[in-house]
Protein backbone atom coordinates (compact mmCIF):
# COMPACT_ATOMS: atom_id res chain seq x y z
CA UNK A 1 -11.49 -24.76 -4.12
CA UNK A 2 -11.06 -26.28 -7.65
CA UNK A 3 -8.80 -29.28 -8.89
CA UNK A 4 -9.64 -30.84 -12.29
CA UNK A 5 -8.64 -34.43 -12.72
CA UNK A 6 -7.68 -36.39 -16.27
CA UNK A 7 -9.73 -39.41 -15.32
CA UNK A 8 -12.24 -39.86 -12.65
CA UNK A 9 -11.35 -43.39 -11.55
CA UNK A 10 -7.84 -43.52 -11.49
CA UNK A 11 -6.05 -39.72 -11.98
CA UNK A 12 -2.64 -39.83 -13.20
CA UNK A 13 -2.05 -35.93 -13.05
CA UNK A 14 -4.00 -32.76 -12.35
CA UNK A 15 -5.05 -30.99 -15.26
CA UNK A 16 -6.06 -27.93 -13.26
CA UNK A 17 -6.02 -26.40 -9.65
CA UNK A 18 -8.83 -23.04 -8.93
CA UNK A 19 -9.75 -20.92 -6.48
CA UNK A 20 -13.68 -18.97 -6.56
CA UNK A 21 -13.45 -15.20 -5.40
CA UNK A 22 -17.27 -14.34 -5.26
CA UNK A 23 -16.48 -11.00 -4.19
CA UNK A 24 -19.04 -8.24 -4.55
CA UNK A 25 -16.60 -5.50 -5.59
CA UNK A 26 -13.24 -6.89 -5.78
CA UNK A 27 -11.79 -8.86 -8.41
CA UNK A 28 -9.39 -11.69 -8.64
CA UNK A 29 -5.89 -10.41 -7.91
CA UNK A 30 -2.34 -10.89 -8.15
CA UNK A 31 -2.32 -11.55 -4.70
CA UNK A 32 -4.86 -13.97 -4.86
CA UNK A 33 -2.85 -15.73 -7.81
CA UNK A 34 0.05 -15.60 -5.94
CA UNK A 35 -1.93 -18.08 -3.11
CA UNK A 36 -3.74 -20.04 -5.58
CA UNK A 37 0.35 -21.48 -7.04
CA UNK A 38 1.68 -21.77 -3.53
CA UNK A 39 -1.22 -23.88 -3.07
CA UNK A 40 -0.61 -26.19 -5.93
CA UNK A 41 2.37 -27.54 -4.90
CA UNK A 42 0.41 -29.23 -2.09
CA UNK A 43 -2.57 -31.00 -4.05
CA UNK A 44 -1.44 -34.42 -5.39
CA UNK A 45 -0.81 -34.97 -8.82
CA UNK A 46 0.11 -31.60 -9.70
CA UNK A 47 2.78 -30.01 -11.26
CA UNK A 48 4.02 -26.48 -12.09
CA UNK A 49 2.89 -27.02 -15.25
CA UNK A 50 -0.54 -27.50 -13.55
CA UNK A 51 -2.79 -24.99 -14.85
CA UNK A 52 -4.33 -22.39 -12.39
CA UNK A 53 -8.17 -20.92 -12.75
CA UNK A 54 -9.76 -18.59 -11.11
CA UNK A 55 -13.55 -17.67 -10.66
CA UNK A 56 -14.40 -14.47 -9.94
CA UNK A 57 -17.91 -12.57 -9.30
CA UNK A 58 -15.98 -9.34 -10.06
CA UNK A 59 -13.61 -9.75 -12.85
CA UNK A 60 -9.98 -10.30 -12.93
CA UNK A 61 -7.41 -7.70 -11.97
CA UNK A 62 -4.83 -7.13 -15.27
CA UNK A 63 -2.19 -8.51 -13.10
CA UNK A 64 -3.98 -11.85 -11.84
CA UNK A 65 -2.58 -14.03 -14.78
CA UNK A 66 -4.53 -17.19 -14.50
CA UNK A 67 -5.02 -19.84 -17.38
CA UNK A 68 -8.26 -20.06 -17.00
CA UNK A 69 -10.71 -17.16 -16.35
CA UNK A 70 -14.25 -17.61 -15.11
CA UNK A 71 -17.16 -15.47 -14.61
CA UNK A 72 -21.12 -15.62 -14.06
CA UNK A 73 -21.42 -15.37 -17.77
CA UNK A 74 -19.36 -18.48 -18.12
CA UNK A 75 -20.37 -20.97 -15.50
CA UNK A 76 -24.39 -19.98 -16.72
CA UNK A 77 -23.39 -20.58 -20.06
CA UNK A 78 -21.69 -23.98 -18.54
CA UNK A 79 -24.79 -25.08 -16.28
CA UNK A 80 -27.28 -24.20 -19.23
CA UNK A 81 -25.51 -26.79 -21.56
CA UNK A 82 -24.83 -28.98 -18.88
CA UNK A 83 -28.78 -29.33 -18.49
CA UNK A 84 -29.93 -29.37 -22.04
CA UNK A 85 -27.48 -32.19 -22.25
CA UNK A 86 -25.14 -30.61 -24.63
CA UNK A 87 -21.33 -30.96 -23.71
């Protein structure tokens, strides 16, 4: 779903590989973890140092251990700087 780049033009690595969940009730799991690294080894430029991120209507699971954690809060907070051209 996600894959964040170090350089638009010309990417020498992937800094990050995600996966959204917009689930009503269920959050981001281990399971759903578990996908998101088998995945990574398939997108180009990644390693498994290659962080993983997950964004999730519903929260995280204690068990889903992602790097990065996203929720509504988050990407509003993200789109509302994003338009007042803050970064």
């Amino acid at each position: 779903d996600l894959v964040g780049h170090d350089d638009e033009e010309r990417p020498k690595s992937a800094e990050f590989v995600g996966s959204i969940k917009w689930r009503d009730t269920a959050p981001f799991s281990r399971e759903d973890v578990a996908e998101l690294a088998a995945v990574r080894a398939r997108v180009p430029l990644t390693t498994n140092a290659t962080l993983l991120a997950g964004v999730s209507r519903s929260g995280f699971s204690p068990q889903a251990k992602l790097d990065i954690k996203l929720g509504p809060d988050e990407l509003l907070r993200a789109w509302a700087l994003r338009a007042s051209g803050t970064r």
